[in-house]
N, C-alpha and C. Protein backbone atom coordinates (compact mmCIF):
# COMPACT_ATOMS: atom_id res chain seq x y z
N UNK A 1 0.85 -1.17 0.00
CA UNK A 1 0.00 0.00 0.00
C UNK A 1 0.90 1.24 0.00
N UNK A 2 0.44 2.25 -0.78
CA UNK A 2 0.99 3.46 -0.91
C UNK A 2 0.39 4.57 -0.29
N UNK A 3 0.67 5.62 0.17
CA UNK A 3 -0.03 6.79 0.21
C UNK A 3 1.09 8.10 -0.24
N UNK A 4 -0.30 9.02 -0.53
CA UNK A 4 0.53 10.38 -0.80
C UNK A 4 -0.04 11.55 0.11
N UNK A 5 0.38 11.97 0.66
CA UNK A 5 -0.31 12.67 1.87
C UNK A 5 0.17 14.30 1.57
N UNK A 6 -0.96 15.36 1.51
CA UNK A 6 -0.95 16.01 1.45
C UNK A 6 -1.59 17.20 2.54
N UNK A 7 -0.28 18.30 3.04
CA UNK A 7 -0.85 19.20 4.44
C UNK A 7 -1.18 20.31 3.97
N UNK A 8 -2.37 21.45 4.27
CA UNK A 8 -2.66 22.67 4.35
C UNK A 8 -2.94 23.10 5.42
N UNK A 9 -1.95 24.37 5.89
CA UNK A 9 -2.30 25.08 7.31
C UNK A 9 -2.86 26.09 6.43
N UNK A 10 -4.38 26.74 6.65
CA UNK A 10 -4.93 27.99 6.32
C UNK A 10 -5.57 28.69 6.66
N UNK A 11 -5.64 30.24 6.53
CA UNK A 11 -6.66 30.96 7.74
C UNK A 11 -7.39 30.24 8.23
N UNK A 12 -7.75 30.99 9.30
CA UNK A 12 -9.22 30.81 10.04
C UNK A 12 -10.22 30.85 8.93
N UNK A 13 -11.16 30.18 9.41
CA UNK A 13 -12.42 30.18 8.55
C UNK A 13 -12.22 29.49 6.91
N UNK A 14 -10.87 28.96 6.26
CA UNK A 14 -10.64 28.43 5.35
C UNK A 14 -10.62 27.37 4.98
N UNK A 15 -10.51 26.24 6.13
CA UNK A 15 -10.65 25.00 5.73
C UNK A 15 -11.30 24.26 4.45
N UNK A 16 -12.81 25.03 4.98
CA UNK A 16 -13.38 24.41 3.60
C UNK A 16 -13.23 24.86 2.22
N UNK A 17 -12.13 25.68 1.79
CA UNK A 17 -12.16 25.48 0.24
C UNK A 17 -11.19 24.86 0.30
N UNK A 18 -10.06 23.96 1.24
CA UNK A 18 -9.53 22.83 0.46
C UNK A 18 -10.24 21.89 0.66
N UNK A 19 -11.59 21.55 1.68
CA UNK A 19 -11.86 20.39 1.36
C UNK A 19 -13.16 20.48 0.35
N UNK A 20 -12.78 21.42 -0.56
CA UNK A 20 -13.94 21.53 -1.65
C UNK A 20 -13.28 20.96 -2.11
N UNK A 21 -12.04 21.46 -2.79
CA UNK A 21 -10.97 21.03 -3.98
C UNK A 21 -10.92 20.07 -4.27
N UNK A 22 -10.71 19.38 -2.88
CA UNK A 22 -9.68 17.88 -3.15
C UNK A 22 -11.03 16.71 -2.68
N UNK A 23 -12.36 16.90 -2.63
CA UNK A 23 -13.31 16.08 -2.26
C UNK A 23 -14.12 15.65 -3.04
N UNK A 24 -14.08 16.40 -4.18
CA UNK A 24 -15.00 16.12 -5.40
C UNK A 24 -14.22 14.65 -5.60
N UNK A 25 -15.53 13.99 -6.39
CA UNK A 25 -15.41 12.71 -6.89
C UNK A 25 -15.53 12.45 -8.38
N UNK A 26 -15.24 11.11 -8.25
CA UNK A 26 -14.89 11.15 -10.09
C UNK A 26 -14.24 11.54 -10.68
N UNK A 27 -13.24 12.12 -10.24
CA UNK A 27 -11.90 12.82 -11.11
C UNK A 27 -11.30 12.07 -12.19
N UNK A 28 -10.17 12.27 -12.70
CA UNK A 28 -9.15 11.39 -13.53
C UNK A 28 -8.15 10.72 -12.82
N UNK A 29 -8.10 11.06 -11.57
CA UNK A 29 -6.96 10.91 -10.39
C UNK A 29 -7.85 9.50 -9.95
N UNK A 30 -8.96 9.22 -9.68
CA UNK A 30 -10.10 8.27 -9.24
C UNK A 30 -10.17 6.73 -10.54
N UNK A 31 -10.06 7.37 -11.70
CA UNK A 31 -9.97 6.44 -12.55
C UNK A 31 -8.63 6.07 -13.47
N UNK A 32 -7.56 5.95 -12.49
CA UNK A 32 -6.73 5.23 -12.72
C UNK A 32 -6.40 4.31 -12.03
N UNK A 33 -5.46 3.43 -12.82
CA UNK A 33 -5.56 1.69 -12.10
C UNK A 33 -4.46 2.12 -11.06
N UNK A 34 -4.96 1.47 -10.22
CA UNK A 34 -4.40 1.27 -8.69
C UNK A 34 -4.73 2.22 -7.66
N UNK A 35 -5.63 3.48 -8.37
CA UNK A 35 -6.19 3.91 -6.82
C UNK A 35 -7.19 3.51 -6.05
N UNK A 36 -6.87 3.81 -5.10
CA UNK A 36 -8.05 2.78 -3.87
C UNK A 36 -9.12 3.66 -3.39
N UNK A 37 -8.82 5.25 -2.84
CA UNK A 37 -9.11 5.97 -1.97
C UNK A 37 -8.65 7.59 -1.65
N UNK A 38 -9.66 8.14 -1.27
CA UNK A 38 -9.33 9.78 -0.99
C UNK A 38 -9.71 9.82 0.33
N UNK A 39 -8.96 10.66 1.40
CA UNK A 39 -9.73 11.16 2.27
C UNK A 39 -9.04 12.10 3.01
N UNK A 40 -9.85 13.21 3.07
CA UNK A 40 -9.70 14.61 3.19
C UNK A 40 -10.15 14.30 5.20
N UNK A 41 -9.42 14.97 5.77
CA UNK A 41 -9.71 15.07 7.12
C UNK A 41 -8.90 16.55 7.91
N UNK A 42 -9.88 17.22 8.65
CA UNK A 42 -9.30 18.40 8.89
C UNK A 42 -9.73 18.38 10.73
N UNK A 43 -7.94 18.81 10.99
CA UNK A 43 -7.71 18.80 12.10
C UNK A 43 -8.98 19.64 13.43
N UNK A 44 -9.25 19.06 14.28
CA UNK A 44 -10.41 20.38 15.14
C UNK A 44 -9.14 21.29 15.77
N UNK A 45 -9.56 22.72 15.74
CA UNK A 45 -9.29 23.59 16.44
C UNK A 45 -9.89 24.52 17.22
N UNK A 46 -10.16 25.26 18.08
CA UNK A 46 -10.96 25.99 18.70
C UNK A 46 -10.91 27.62 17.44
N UNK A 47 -9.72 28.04 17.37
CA UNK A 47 -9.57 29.21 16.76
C UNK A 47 -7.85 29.55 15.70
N UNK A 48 -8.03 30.45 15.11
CA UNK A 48 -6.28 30.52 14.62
C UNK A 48 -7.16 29.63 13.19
N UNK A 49 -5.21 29.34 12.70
CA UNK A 49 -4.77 28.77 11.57
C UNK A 49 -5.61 27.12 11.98
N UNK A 50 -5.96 26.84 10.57
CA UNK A 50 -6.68 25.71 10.68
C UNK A 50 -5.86 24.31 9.85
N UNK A 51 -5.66 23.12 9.97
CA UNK A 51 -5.29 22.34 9.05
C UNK A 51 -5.64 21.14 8.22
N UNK A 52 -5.59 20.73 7.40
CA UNK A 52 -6.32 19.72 6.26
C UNK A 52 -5.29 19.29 5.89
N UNK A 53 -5.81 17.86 6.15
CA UNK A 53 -4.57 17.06 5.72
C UNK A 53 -5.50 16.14 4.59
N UNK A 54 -4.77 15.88 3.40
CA UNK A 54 -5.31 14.67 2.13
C UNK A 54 -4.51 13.64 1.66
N UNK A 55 -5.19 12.91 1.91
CA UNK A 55 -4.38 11.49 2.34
C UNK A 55 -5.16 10.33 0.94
N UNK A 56 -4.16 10.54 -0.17
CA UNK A 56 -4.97 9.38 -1.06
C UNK A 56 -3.85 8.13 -1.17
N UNK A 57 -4.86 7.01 -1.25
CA UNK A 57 -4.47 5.72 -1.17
C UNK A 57 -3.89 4.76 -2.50
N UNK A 58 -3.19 4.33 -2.69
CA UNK A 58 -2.89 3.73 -4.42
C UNK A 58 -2.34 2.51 -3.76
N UNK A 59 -2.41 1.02 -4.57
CA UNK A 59 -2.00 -0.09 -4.50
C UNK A 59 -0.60 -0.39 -4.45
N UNK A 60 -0.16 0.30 -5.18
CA UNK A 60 1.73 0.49 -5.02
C UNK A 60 2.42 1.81 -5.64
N UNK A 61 3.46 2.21 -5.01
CA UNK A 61 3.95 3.05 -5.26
C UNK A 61 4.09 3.17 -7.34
N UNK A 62 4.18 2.21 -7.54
CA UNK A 62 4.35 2.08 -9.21
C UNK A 62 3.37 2.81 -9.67
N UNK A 63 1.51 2.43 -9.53
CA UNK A 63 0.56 3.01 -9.73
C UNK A 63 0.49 4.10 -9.33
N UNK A 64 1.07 4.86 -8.51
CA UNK A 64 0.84 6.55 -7.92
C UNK A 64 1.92 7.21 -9.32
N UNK A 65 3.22 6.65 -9.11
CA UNK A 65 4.21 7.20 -10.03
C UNK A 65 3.42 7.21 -11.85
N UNK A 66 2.68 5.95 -11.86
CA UNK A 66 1.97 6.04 -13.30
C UNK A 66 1.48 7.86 -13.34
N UNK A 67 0.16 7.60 -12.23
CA UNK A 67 -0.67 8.82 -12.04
C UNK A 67 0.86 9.80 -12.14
N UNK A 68 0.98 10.26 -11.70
CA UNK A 68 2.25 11.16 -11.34
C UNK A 68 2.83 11.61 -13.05
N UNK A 69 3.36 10.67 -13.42
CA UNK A 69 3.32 10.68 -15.05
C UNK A 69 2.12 11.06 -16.41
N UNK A 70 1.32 10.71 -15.78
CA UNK A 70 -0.02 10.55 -16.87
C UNK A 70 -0.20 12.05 -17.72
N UNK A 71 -0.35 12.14 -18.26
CA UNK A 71 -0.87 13.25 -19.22
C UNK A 71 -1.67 13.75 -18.55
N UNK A 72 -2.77 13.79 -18.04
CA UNK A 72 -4.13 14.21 -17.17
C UNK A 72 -3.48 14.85 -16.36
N UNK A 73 -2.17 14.24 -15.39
CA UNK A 73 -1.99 14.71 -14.44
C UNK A 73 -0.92 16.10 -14.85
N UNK A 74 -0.23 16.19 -15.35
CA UNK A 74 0.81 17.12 -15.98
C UNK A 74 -0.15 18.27 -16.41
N UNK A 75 -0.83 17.99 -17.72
CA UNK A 75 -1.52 18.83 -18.26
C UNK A 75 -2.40 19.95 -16.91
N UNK A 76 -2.89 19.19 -15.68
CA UNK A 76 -3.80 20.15 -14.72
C UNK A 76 -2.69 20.92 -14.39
N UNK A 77 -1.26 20.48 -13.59
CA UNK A 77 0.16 21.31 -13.50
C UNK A 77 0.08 22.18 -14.48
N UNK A 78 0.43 22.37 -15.76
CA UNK A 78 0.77 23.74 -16.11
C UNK A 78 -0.16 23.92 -16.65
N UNK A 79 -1.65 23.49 -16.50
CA UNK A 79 -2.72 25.10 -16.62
C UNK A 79 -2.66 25.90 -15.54
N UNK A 80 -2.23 25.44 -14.13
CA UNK A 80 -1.99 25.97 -13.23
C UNK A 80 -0.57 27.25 -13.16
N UNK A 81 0.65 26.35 -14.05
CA UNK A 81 1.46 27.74 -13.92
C UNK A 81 1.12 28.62 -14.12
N UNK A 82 2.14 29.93 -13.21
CA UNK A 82 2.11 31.23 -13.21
C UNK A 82 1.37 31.63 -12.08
N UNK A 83 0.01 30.68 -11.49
CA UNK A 83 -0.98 31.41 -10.64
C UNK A 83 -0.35 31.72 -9.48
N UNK A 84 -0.26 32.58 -8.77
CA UNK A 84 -0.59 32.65 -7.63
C UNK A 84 -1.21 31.75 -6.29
N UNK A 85 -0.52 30.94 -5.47
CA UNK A 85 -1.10 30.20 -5.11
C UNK A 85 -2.10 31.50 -3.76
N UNK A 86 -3.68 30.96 -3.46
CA UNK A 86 -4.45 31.39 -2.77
C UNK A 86 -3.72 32.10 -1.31
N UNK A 87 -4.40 33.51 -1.16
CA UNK A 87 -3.69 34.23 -0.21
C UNK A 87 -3.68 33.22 1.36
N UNK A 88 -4.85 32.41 1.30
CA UNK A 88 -5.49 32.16 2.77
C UNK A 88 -4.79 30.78 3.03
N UNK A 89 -3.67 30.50 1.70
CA UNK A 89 -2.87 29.20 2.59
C UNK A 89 -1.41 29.92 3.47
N UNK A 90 -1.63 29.32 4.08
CA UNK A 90 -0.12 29.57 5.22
C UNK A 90 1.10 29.15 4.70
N UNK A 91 0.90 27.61 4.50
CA UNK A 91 1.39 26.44 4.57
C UNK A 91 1.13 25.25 3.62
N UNK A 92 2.07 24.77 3.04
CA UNK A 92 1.24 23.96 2.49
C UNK A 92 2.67 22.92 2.17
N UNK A 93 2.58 21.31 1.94
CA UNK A 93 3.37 20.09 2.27
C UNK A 93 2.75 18.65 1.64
N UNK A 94 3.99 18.35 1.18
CA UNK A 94 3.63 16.80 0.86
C UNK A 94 4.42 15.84 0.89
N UNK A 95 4.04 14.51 0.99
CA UNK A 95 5.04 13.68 1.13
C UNK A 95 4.59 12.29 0.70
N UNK A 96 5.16 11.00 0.23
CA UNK A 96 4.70 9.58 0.10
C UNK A 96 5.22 9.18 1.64
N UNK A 97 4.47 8.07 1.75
CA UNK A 97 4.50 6.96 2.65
C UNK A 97 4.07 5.77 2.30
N UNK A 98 4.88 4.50 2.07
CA UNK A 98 4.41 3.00 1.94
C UNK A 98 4.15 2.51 3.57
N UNK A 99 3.03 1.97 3.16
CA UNK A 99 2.90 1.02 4.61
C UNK A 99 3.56 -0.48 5.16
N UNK A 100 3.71 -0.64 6.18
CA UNK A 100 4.73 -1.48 6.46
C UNK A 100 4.06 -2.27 7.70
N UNK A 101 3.52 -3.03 7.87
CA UNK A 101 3.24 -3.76 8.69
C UNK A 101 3.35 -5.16 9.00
């Protein structure tokens, strides 16, 4: 099992437009072979900077690296160059993890 885990620290009151982003279903990211799973989970806080962490699941690291490669996935990357990433992130992080048990 693979994961790719992704962190956003962002204003107050912001949480939910990353878990708009990254919660929609059916994507192109969804219909490739070897993904398993999405899940968006955001830390409780009373007040302050808030955080969202996205945590998607793939069968082996090989199948994430496919995605990672794919045309679909590149092509969303540079419609994105140049932007500005959103004022209301702080923070933002990623990383793989294979599971090991």
């Amino acid at each position: 099992m693979f994961y790719q885990i992704r962190r956003f620290v962002v204003k107050e009151g912001y949480s939910d437009q990353i878990v708009e982003r990254f919660s929609k279903r059916g994507g192109l990211q969804e219909q490739m072979p070897g993904f398993l799973d999405k899940q968006v989970l955001v830390k409780k806080v009373r007040r302050g900077d808030e955080e969202v962490m996205v945590m998607v699941r793939w069968e082996s690291e090989e199948a994430w690296k496919n995605w990672e490669k794919s045309p679909e996935h590149i092509a969303g990357h540079k419609a994105k160059l140049g932007q500005e990433k959103p004022e209301y992130i702080v923070e933002s992080s990623h990383g793989t993890y294979e599971l090991r048990n």
